[in-house]
C-alpha atoms as a PDB file:
ATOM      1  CA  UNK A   1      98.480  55.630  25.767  1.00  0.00           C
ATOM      2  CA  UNK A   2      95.227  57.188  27.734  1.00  0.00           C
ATOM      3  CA  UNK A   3      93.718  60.196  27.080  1.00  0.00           C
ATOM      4  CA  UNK A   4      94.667  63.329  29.002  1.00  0.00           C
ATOM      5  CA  UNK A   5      92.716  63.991  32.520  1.00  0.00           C
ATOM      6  CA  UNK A   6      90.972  67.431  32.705  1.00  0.00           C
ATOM      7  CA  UNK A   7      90.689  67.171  35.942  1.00  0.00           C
ATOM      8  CA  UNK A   8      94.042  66.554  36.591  1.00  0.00           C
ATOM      9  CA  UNK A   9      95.247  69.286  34.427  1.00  0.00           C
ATOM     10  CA  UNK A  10      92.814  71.831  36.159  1.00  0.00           C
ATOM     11  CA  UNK A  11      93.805  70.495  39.522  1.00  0.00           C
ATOM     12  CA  UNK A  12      97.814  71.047  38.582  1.00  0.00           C
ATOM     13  CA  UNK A  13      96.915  74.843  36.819  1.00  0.00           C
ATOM     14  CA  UNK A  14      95.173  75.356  40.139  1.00  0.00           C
ATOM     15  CA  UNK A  15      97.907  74.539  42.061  1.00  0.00           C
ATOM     16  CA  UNK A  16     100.813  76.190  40.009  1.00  0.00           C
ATOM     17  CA  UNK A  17      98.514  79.677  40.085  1.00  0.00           C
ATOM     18  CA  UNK A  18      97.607  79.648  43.955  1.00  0.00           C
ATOM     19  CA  UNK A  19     101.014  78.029  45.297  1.00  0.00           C
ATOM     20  CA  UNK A  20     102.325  81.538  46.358  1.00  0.00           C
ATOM     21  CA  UNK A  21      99.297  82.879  47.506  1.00  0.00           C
ATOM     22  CA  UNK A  22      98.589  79.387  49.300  1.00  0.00           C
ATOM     23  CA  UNK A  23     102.349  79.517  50.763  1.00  0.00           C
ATOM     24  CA  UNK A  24     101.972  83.049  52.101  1.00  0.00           C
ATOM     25  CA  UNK A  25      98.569  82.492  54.174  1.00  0.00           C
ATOM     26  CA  UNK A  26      99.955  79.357  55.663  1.00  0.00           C
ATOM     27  CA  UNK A  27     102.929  80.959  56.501  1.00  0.00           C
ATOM     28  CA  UNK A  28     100.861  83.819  58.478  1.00  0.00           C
ATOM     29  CA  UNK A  29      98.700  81.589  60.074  1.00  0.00           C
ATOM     30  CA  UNK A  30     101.318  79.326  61.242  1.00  0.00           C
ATOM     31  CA  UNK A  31     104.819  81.280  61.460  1.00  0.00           C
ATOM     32  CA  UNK A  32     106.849  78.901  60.133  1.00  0.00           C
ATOM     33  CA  UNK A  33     108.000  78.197  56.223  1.00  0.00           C
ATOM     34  CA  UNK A  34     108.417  74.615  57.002  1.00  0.00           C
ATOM     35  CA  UNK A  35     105.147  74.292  58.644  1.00  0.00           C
ATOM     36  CA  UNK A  36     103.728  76.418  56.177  1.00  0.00           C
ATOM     37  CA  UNK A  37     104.743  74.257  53.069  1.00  0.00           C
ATOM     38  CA  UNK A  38     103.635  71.445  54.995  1.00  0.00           C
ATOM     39  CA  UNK A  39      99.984  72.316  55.791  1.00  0.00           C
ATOM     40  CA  UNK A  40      99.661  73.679  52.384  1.00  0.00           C
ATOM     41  CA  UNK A  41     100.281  70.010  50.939  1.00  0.00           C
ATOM     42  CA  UNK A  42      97.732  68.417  53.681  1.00  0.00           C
ATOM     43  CA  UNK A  43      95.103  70.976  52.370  1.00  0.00           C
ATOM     44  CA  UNK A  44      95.873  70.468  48.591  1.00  0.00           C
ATOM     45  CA  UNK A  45      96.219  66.495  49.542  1.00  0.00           C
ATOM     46  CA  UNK A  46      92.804  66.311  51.291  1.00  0.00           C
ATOM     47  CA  UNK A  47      91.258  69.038  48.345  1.00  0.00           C
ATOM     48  CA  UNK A  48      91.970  66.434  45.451  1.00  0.00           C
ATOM     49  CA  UNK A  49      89.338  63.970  45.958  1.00  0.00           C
ATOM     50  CA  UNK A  50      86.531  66.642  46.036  1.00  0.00           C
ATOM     51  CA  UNK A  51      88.533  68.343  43.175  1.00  0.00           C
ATOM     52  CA  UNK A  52      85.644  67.850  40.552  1.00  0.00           C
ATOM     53  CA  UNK A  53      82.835  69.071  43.060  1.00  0.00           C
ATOM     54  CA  UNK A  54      85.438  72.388  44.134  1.00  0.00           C
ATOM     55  CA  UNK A  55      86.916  72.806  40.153  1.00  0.00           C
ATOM     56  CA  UNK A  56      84.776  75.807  39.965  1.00  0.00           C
ATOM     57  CA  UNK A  57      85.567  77.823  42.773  1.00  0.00           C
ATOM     58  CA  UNK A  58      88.254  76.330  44.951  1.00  0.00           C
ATOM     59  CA  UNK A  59      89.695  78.551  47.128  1.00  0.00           C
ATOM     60  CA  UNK A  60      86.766  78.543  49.931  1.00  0.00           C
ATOM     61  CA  UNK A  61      87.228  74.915  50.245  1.00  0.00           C
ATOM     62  CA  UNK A  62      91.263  75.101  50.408  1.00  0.00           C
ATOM     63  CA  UNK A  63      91.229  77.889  52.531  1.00  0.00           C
ATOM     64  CA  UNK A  64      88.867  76.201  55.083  1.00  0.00           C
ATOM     65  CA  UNK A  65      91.000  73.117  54.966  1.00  0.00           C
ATOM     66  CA  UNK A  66      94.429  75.442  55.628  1.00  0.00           C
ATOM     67  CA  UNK A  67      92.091  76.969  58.866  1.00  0.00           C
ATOM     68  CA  UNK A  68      91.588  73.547  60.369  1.00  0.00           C
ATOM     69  CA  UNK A  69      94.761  71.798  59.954  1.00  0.00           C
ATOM     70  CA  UNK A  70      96.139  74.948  61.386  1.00  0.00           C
ATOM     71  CA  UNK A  71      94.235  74.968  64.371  1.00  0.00           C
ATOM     72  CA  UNK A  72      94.418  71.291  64.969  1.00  0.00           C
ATOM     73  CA  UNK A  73      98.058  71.409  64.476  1.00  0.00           C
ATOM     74  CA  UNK A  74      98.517  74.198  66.969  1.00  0.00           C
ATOM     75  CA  UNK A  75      96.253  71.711  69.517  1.00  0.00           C
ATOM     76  CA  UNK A  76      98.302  68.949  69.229  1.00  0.00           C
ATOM     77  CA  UNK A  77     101.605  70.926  69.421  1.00  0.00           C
ATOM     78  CA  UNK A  78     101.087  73.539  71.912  1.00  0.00           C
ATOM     79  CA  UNK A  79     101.246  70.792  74.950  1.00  0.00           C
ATOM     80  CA  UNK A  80     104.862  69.766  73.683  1.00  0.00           C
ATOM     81  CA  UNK A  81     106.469  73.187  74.363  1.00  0.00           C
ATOM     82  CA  UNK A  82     108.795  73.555  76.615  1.00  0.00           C
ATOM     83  CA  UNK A  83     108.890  76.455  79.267  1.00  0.00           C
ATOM     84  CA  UNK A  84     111.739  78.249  80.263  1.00  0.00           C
ATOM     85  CA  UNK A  85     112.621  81.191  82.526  1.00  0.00           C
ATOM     86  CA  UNK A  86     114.767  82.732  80.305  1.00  0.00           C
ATOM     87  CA  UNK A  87     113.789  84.113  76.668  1.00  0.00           C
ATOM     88  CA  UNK A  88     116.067  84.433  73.886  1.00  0.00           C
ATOM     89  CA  UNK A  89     117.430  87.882  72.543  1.00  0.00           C
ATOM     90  CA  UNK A  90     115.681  88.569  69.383  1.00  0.00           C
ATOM     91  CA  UNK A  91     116.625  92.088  67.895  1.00  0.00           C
ATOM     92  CA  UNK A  92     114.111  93.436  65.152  1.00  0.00           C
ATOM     93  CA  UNK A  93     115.772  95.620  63.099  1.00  0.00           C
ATOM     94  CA  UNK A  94     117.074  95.901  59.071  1.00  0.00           C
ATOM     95  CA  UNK A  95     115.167  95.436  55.938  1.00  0.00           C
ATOM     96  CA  UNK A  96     111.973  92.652  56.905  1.00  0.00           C
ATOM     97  CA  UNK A  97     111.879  93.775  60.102  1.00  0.00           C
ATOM     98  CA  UNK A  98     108.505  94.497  59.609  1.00  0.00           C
ATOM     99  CA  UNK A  99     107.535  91.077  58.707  1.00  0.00           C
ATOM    100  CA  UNK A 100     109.055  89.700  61.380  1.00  0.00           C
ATOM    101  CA  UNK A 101     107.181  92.286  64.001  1.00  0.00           C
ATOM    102  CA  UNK A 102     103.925  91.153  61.723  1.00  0.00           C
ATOM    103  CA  UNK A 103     104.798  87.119  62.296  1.00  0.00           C
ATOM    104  CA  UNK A 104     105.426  88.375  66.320  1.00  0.00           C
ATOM    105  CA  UNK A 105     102.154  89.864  66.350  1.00  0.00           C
ATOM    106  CA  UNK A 106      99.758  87.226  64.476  1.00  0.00           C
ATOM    107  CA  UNK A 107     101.976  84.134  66.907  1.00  0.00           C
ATOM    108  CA  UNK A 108     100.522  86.256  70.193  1.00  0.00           C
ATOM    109  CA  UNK A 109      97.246  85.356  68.785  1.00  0.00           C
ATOM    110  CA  UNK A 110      94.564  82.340  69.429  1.00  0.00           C
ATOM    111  CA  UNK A 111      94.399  80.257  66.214  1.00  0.00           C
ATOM    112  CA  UNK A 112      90.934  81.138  65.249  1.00  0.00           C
ATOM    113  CA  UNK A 113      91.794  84.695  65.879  1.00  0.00           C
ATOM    114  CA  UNK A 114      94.936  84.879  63.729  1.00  0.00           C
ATOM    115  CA  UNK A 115      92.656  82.784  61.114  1.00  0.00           C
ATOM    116  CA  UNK A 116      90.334  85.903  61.174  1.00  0.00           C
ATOM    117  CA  UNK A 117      92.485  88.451  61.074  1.00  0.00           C
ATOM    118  CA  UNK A 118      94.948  86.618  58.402  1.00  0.00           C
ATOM    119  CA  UNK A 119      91.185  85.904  56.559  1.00  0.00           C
ATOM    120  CA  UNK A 120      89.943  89.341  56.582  1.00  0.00           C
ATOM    121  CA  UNK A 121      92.752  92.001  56.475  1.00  0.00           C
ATOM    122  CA  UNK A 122      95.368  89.741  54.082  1.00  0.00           C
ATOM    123  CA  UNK A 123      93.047  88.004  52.501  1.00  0.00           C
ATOM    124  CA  UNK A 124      90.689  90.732  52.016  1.00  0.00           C
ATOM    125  CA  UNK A 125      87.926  88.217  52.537  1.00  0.00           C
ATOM    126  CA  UNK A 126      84.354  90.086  53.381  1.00  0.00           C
ATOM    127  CA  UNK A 127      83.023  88.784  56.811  1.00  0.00           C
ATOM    128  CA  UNK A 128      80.570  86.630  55.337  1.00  0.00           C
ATOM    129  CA  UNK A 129      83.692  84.812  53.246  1.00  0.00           C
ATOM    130  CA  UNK A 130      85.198  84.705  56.183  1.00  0.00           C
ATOM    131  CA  UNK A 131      82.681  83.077  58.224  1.00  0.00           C
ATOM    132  CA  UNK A 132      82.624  80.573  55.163  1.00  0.00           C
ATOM    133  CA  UNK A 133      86.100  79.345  55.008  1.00  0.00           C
ATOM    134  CA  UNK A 134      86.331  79.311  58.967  1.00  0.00           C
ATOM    135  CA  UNK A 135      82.628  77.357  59.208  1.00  0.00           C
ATOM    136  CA  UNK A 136      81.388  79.541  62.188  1.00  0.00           C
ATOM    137  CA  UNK A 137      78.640  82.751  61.891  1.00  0.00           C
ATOM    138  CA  UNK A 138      79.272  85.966  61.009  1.00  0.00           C
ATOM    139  CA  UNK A 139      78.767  87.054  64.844  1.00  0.00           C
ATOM    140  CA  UNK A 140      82.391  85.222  65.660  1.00  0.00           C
ATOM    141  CA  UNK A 141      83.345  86.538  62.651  1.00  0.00           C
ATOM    142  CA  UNK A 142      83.140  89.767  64.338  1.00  0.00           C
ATOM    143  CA  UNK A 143      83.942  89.051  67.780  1.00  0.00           C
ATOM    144  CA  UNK A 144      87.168  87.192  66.771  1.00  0.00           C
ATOM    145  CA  UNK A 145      88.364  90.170  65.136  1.00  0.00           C
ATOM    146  CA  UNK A 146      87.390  92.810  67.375  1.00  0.00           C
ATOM    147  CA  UNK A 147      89.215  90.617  70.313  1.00  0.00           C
ATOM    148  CA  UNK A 148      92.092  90.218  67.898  1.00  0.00           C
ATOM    149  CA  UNK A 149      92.377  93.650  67.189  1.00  0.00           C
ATOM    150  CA  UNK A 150      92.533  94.389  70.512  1.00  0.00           C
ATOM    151  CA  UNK A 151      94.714  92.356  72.234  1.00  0.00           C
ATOM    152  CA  UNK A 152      97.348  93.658  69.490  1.00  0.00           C
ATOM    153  CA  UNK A 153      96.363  96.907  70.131  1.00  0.00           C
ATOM    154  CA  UNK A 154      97.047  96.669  73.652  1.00  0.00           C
ATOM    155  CA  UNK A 155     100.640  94.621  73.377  1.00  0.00           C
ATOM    156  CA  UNK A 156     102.505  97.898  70.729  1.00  0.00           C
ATOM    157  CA  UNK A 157     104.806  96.460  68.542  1.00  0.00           C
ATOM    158  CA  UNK A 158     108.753  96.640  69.392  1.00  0.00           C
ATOM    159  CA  UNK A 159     110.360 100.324  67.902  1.00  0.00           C
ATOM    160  CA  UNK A 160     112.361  99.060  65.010  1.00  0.00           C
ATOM    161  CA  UNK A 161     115.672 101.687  64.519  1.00  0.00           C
ATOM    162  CA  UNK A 162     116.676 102.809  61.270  1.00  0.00           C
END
């Protein structure tokens, strides 16, 4: 029998601690739970062979990883939409309704933006963390964001009835 790997145990605590949290950022940044369980497992995937350099403090790295195959997915699927002139009724109302006006909101966002604002106001990331995990300055940081903020300022979220 071989000895037990500590670096496979701390990679498996890791994962069985952050899953949820892991799980709900994906799910912001890409509005599916599907597509959210997916890129969670490309970013834990592509995190294990750096795992003893990142043991210490792995979200940044994870996080960063979840950003980019985000973004790249959203490249490489955005040209296979399909348009049509008619959209679907989609009432909001009931208990999660306003999850579902949050999902609405982050979707009408650029990638990098919804990265941002999923990064800084979910998150609770500081800008500099931020700027970290995304790879960009602290400048876009703050552009990103304040363009974010108000493009869904400027589109008001749907009235939800009791």
């Amino acid at each position: 029998m071989s000895a037990p790997d500590p670096t496979r145990d701390g990679f498996e605590q890791y994962v069985a601690a952050r899953m949820p949290a892991l799980l709900r950022t994906a799910y912001l940044m890409t509005g599916s739970h599907q597509d959210a369980e997916d890129l969670v497992q490309v970013a834990l995937v592509k995190a294990v062979p750096h795992w003893k350099k990142i043991a210490d403090h792995p979200d940044p790295y994870v996080r960063r990883i979840l950003v980019r195959e985000s973004i790249s997915r959203w490249r490489s699927r955005r040209w296979r939409e399909v348009p049509t002139d008619r959209l679907p009724e989609t009432p909001v109302e009931g208990p999660g309704a306003d999850r579902v006006e949050l999902q609405r909101a982050l979707a009408r966002l650029a990638p990098r933006q919804r990265a941002v604002i999923v990064l800084r106001y979910y998150e609770d990331l500081s800008e500099q963390q931020t700027a970290e995990a995304l790879g960009i300055s602290v400048g876009t940081v703050k552009s990103q964001a304040r363009d974010a903020l108000a493009r869904l300022r400027a589109e008001p979220l749907a009235t939800v009835s009791p």
